[in-house]
PDB file of N, CA and C in Angstrom:
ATOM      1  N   UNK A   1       0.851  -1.181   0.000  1.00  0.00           N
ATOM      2  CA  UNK A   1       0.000   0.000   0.000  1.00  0.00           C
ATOM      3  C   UNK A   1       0.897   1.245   0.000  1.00  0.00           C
ATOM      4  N   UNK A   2       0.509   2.280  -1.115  1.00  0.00           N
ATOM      5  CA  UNK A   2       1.246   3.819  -0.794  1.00  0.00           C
ATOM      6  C   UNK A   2       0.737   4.149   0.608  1.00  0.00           C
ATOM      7  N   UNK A   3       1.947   5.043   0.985  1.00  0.00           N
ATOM      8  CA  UNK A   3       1.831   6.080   2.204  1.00  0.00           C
ATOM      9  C   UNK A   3       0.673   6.564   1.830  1.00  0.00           C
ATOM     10  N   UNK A   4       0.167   7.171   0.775  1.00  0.00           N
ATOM     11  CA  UNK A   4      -0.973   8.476   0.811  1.00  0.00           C
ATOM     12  C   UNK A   4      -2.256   7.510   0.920  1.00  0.00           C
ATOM     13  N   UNK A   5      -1.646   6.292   0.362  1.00  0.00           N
ATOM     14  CA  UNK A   5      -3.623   5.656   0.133  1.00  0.00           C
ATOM     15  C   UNK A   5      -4.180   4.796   1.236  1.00  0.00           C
ATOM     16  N   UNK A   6      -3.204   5.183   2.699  1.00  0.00           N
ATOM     17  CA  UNK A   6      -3.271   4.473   4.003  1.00  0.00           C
ATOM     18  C   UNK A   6      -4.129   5.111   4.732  1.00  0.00           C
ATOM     19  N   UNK A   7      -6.006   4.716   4.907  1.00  0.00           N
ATOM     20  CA  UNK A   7      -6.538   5.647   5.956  1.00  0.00           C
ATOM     21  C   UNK A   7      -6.381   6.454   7.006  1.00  0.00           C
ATOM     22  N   UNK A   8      -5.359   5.849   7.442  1.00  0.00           N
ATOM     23  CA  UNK A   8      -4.280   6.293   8.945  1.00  0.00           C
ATOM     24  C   UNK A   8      -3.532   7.372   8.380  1.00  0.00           C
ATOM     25  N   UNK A   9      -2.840   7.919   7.260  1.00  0.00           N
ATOM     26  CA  UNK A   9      -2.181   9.080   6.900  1.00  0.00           C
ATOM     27  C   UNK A   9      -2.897  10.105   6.692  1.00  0.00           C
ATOM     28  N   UNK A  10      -4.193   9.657   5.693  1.00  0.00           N
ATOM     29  CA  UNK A  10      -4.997  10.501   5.317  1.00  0.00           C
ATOM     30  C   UNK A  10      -5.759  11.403   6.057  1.00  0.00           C
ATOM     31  N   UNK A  11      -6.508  10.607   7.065  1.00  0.00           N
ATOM     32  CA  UNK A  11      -7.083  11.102   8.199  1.00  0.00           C
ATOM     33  C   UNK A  11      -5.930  12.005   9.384  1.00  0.00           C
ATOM     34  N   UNK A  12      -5.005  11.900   9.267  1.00  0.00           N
ATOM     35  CA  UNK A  12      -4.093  12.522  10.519  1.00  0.00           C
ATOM     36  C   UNK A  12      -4.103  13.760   9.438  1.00  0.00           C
ATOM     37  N   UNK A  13      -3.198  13.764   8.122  1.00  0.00           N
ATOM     38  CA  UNK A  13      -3.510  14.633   7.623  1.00  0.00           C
ATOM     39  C   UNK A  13      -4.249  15.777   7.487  1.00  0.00           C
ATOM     40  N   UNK A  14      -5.668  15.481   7.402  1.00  0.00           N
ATOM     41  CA  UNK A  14      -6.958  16.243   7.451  1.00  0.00           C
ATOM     42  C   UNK A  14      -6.595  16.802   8.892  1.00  0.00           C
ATOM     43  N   UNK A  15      -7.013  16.271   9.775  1.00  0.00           N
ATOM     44  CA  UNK A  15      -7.202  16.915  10.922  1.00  0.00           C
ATOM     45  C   UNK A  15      -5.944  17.758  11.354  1.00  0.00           C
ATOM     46  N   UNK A  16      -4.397  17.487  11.530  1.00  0.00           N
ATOM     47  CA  UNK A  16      -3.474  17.881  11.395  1.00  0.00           C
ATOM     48  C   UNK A  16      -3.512  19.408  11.000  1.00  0.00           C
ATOM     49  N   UNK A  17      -3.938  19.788   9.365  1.00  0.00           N
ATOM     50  CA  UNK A  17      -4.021  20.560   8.546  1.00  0.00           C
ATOM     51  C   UNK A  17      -5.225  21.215   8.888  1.00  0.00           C
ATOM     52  N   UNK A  18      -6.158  21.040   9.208  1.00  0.00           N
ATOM     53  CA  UNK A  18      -7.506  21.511   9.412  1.00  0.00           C
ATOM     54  C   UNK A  18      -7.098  22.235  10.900  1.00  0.00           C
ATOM     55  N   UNK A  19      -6.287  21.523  12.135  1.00  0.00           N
ATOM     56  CA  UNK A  19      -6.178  21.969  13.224  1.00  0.00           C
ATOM     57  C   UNK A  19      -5.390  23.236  13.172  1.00  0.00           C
ATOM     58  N   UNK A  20      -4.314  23.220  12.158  1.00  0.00           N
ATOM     59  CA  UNK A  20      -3.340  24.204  12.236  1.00  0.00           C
ATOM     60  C   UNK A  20      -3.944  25.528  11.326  1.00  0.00           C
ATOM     61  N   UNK A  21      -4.944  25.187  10.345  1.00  0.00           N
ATOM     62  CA  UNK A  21      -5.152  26.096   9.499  1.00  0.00           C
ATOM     63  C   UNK A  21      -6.293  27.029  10.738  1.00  0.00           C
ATOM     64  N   UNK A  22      -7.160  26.330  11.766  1.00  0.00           N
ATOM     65  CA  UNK A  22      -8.282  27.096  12.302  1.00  0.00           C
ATOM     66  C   UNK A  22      -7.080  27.913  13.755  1.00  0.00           C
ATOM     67  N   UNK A  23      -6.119  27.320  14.197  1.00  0.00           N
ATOM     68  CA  UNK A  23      -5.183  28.074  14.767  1.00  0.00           C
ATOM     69  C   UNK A  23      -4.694  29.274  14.194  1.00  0.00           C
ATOM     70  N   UNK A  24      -4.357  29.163  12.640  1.00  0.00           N
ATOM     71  CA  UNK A  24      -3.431  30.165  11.877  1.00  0.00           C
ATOM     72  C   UNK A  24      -4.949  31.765  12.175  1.00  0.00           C
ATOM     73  N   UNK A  25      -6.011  30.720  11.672  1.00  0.00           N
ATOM     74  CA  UNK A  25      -7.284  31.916  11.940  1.00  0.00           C
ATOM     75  C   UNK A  25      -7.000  32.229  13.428  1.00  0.00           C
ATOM     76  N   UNK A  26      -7.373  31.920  14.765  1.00  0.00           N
ATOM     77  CA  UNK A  26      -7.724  32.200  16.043  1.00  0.00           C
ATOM     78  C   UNK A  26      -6.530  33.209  15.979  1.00  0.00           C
ATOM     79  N   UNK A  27      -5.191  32.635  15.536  1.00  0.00           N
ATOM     80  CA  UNK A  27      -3.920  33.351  15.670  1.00  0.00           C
ATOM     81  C   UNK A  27      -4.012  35.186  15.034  1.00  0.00           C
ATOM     82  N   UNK A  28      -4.797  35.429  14.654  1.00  0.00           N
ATOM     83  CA  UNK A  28      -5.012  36.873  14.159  1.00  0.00           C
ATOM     84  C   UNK A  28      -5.601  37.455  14.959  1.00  0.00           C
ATOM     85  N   UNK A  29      -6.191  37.119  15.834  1.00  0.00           N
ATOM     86  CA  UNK A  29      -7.148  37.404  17.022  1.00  0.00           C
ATOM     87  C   UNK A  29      -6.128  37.577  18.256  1.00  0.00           C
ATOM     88  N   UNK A  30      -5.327  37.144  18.386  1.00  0.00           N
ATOM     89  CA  UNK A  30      -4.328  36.913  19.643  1.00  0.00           C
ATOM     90  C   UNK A  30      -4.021  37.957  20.554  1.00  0.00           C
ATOM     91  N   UNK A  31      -3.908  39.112  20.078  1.00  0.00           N
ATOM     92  CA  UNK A  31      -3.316  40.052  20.571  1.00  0.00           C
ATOM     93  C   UNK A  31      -4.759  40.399  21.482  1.00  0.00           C
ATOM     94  N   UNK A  32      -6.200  40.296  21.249  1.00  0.00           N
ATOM     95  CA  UNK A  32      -7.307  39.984  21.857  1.00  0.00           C
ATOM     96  C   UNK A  32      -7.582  39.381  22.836  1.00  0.00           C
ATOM     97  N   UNK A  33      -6.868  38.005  23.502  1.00  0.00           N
ATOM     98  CA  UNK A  33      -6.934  36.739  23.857  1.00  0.00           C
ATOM     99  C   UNK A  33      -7.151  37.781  25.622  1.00  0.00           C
ATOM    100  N   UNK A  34      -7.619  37.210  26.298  1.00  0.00           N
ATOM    101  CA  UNK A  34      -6.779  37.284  27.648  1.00  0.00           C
ATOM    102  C   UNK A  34      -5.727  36.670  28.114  1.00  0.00           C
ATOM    103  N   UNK A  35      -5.254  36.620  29.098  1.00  0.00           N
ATOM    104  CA  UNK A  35      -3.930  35.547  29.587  1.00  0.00           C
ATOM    105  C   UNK A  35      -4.113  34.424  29.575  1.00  0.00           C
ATOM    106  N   UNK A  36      -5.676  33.818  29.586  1.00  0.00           N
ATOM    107  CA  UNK A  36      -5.660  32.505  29.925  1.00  0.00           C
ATOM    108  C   UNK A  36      -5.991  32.184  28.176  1.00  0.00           C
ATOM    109  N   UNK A  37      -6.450  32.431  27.227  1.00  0.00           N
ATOM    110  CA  UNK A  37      -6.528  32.420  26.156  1.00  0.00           C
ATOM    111  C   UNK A  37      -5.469  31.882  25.625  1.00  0.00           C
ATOM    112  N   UNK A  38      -4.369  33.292  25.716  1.00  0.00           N
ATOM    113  CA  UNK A  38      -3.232  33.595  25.086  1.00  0.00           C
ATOM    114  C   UNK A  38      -2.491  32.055  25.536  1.00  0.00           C
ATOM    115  N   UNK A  39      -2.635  31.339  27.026  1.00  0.00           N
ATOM    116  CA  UNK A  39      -1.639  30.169  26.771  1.00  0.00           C
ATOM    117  C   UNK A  39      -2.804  29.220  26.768  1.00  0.00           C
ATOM    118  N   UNK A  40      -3.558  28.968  26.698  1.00  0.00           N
ATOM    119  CA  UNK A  40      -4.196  28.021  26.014  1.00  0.00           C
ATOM    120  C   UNK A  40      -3.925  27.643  24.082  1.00  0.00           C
ATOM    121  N   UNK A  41      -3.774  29.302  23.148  1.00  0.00           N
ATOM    122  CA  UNK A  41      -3.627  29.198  22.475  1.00  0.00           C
ATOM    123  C   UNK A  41      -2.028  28.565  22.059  1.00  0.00           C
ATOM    124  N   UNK A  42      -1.325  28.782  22.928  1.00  0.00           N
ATOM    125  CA  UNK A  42      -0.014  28.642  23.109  1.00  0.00           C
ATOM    126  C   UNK A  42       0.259  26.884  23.000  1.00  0.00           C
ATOM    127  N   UNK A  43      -0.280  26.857  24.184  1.00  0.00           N
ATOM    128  CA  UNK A  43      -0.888  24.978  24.153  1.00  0.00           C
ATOM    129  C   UNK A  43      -1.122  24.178  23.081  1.00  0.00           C
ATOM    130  N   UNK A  44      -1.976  24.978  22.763  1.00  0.00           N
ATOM    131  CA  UNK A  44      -2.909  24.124  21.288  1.00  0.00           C
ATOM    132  C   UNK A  44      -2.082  24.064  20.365  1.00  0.00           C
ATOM    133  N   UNK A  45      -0.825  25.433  19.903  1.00  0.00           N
ATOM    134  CA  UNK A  45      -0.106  25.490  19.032  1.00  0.00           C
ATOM    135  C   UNK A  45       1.382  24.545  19.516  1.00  0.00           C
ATOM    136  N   UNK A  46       1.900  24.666  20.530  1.00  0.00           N
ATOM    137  CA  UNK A  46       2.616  23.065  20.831  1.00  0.00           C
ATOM    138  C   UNK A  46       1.938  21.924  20.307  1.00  0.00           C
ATOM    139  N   UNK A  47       1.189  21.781  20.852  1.00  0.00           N
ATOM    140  CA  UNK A  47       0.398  20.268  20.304  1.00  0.00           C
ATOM    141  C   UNK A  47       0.255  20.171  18.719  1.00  0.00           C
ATOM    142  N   UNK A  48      -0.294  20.880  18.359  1.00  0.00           N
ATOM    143  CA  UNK A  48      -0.083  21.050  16.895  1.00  0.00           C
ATOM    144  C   UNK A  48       1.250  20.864  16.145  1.00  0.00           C
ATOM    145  N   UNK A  49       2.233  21.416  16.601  1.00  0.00           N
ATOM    146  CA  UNK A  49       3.819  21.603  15.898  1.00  0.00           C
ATOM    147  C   UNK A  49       4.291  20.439  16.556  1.00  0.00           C
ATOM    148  N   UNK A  50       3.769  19.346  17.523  1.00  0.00           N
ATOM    149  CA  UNK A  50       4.657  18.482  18.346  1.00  0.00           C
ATOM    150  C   UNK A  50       3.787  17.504  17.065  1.00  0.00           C
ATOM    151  N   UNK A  51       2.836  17.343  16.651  1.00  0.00           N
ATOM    152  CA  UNK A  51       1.902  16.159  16.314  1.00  0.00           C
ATOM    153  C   UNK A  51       2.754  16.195  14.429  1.00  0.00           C
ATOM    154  N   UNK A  52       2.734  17.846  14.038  1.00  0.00           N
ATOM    155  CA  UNK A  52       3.777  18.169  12.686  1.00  0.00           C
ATOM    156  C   UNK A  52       5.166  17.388  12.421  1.00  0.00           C
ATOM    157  N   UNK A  53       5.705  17.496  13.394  1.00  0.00           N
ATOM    158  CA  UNK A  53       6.958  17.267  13.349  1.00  0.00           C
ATOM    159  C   UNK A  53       6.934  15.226  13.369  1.00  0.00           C
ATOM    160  N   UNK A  54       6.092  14.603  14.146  1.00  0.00           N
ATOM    161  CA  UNK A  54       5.785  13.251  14.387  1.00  0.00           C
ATOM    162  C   UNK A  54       5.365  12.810  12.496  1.00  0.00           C
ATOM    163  N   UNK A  55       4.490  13.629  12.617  1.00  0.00           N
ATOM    164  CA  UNK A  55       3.902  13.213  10.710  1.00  0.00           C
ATOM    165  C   UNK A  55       4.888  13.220  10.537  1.00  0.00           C
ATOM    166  N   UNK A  56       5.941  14.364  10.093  1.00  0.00           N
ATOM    167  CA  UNK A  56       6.770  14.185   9.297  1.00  0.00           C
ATOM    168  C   UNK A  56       8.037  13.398   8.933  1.00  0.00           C
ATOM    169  N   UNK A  57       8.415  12.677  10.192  1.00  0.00           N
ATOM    170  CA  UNK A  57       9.100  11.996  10.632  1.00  0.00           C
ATOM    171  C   UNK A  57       8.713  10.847  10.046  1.00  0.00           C
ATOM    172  N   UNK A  58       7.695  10.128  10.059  1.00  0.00           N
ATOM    173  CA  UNK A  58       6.855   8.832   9.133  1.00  0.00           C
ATOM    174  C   UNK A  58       7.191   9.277   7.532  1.00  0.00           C
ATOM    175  N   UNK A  59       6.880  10.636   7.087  1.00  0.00           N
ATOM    176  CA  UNK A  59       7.391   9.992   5.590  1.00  0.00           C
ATOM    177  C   UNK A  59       8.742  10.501   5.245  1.00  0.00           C
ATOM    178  N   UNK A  60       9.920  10.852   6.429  1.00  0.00           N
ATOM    179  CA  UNK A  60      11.132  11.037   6.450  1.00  0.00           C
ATOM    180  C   UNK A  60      11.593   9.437   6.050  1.00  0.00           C
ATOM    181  N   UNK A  61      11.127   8.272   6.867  1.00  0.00           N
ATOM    182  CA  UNK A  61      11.174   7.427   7.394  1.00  0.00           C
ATOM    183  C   UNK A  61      10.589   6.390   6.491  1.00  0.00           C
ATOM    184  N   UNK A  62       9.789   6.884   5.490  1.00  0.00           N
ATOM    185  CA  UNK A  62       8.824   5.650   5.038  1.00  0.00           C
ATOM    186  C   UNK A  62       9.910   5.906   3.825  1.00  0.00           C
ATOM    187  N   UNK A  63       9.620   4.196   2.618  1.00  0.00           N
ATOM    188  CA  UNK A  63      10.007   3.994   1.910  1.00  0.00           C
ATOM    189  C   UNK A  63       9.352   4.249   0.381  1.00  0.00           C
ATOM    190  N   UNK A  64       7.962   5.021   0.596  1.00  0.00           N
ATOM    191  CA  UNK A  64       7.404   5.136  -0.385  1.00  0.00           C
ATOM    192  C   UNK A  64       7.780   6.226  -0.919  1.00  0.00           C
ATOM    193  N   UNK A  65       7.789   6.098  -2.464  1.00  0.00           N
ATOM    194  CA  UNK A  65       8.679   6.987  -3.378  1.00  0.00           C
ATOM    195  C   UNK A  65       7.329   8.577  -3.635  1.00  0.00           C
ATOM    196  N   UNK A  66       6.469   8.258  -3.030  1.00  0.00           N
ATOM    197  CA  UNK A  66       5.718   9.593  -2.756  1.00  0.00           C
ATOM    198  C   UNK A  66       5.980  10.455  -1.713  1.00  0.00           C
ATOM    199  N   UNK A  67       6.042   9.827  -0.926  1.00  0.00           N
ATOM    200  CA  UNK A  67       6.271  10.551   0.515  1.00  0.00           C
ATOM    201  C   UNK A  67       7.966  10.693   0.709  1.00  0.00           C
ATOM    202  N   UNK A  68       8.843  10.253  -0.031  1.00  0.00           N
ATOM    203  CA  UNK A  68      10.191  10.612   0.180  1.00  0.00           C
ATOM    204  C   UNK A  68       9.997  11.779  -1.110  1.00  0.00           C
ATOM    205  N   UNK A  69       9.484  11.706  -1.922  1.00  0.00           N
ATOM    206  CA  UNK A  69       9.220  12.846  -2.887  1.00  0.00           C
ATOM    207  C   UNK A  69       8.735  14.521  -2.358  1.00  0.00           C
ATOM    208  N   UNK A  70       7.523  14.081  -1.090  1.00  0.00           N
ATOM    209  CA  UNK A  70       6.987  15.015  -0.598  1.00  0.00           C
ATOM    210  C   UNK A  70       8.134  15.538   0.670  1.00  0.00           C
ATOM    211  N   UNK A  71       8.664  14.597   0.470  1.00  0.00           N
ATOM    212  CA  UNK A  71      10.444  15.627   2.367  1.00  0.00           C
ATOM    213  C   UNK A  71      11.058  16.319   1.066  1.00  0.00           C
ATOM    214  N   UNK A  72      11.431  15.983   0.034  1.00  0.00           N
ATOM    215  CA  UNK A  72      11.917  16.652  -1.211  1.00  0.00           C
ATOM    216  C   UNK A  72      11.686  17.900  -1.557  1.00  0.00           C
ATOM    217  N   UNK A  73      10.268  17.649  -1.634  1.00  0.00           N
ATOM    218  CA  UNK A  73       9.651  19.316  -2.000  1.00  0.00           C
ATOM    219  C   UNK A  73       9.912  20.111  -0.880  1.00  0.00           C
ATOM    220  N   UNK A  74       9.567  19.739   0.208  1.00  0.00           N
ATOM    221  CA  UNK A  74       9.504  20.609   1.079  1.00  0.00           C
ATOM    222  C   UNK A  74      10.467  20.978   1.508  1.00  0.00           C
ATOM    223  N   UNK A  75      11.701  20.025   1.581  1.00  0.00           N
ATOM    224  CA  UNK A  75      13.063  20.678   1.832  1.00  0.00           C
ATOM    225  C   UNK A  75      13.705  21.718   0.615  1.00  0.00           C
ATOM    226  N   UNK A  76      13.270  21.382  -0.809  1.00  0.00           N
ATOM    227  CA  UNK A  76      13.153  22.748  -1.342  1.00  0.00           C
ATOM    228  C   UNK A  76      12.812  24.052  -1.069  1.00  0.00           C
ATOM    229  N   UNK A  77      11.257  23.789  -1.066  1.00  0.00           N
ATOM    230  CA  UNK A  77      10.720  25.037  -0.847  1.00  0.00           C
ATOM    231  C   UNK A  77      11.396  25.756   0.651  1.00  0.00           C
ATOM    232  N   UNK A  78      11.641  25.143   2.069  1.00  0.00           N
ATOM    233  CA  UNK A  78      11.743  25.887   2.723  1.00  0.00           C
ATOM    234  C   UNK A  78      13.524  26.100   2.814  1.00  0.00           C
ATOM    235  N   UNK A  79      14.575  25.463   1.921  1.00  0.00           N
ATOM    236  CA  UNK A  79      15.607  26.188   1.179  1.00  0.00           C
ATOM    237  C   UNK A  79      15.674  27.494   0.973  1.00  0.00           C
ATOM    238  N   UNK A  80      14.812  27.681  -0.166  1.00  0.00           N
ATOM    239  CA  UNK A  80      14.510  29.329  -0.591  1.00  0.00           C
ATOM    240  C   UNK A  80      14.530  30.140   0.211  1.00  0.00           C
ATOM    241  N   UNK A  81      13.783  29.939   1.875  1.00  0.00           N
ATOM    242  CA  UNK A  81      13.906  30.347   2.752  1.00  0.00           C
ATOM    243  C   UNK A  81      15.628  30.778   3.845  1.00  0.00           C
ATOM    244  N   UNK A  82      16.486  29.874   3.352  1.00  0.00           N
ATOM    245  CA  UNK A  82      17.498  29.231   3.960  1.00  0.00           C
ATOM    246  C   UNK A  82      16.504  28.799   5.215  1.00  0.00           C
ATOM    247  N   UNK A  83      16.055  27.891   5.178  1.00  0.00           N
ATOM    248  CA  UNK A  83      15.804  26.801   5.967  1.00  0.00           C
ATOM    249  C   UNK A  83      15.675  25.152   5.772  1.00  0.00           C
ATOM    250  N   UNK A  84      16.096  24.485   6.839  1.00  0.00           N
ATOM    251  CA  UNK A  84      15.576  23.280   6.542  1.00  0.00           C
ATOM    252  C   UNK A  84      14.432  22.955   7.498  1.00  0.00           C
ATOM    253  N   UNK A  85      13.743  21.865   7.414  1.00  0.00           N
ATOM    254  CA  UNK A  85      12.940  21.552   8.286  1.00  0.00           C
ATOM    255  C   UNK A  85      13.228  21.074   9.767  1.00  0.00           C
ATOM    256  N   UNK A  86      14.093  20.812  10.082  1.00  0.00           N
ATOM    257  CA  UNK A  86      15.125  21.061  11.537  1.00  0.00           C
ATOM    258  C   UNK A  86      14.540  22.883  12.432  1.00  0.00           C
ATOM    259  N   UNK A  87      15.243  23.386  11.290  1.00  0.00           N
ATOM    260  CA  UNK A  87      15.606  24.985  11.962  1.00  0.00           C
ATOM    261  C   UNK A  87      13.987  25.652  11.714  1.00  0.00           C
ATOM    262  N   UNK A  88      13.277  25.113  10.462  1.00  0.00           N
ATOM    263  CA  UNK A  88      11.687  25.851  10.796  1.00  0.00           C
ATOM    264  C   UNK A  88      11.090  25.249  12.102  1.00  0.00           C
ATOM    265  N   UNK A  89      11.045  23.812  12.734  1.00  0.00           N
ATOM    266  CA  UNK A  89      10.883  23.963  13.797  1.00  0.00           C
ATOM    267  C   UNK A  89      11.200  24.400  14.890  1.00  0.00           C
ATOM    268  N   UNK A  90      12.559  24.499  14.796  1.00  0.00           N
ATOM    269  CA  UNK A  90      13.070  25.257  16.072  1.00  0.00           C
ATOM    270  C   UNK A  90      12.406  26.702  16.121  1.00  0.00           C
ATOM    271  N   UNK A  91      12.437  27.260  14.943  1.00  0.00           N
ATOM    272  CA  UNK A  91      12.475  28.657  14.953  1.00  0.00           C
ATOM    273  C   UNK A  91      10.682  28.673  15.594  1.00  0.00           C
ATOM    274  N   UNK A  92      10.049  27.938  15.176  1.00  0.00           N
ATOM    275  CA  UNK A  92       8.929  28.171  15.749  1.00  0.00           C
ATOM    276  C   UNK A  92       8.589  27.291  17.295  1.00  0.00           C
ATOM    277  N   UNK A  93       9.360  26.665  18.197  1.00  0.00           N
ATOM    278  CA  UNK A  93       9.581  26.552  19.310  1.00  0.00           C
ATOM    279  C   UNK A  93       9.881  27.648  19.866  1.00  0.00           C
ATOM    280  N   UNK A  94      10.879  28.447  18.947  1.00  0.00           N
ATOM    281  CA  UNK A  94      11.663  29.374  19.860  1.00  0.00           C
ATOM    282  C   UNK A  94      10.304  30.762  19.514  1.00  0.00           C
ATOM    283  N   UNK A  95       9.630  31.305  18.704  1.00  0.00           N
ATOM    284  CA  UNK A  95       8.397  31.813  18.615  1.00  0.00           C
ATOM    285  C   UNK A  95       7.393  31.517  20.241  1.00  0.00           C
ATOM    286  N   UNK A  96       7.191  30.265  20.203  1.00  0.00           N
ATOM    287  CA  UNK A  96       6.102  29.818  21.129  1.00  0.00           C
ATOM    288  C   UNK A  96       6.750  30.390  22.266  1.00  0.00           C
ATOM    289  N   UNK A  97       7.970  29.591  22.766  1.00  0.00           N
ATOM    290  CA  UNK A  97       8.970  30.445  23.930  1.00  0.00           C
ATOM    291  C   UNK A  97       8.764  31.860  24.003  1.00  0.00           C
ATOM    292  N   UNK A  98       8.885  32.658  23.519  1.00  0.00           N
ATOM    293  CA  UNK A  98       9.268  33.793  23.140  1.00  0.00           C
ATOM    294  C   UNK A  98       7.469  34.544  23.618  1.00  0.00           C
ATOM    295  N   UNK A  99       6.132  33.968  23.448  1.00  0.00           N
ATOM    296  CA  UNK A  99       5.472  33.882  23.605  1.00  0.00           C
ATOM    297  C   UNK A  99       4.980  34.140  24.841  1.00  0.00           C
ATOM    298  N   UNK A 100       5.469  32.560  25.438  1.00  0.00           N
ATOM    299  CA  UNK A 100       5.136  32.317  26.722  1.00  0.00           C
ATOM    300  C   UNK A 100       6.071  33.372  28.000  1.00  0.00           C
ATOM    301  N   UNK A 101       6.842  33.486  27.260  1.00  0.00           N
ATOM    302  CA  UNK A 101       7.745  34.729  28.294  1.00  0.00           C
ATOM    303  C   UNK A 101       7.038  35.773  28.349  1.00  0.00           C
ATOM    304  N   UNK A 102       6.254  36.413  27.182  1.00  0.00           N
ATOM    305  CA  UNK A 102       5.610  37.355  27.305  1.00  0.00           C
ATOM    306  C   UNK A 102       4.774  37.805  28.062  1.00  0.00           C
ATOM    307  N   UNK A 103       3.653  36.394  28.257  1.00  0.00           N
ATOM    308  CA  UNK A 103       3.051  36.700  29.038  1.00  0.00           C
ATOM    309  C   UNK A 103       3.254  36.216  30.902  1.00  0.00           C
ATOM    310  N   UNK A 104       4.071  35.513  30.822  1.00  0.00           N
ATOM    311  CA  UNK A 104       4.632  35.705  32.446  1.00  0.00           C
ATOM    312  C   UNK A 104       5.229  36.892  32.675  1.00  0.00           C
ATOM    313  N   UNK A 105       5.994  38.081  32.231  1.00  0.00           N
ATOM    314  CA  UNK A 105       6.026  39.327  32.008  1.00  0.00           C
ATOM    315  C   UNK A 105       5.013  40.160  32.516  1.00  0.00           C
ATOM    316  N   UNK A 106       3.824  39.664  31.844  1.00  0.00           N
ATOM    317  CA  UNK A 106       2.797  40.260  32.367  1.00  0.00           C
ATOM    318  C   UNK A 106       1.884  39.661  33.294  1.00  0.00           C
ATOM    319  N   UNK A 107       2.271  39.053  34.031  1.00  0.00           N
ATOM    320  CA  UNK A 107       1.415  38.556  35.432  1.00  0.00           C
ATOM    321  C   UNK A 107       2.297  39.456  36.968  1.00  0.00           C
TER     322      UNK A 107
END
């Protein structure tokens, strides 16, 4: 069976993508949040980037010539950036950090 045509990918996928895209929305709102908001949202977005990084690791890992195709692209595209997918996560750990300091700052 391909990686993509495995119910188990597909479905993490969806939700995965669906979770992070209704975050990317709430995330425009943020500066709105109260304190308890603001790390709840904080929360949700760990969990999200911890569950990212796990996917991606499976088709780092898998042998199917789709999903080693798809670490391909993406290590392209975020090239252009000078990034690899290593340092975009960090950089957005170090975001969330950066975050959470903020608002202990303000307590």
């Amino acid at each position: 069976m391909a990686f993509f045509d495995s119910d188990i990918v597909q479905d993490e996928a969806r939700r995965l993508f669906g979770d992070y895209q209704q975050l990317m929305q709430l995330g425009s709102d943020y500066g709105k949040f109260d304190r308890e908001g603001k790390k709840l949202y904080i929360s949700r977005m760990e969990d999200v980037m911890e569950r990212y990084q796990v996917f991606m690791k499976r088709f780092e890992l898998s042998e199917d010539f789709q999903a080693k195709l798809t670490v391909e692209q993406l290590r392209t595209q975020l090239g252009q950036f000078g990034l690899t997918p290593d340092t975009m996560f960090t950089q957005m750990q170090q975001t969330l950090e950066r975050m959470k300091s903020e608002l202990e700052k303000q307590s």
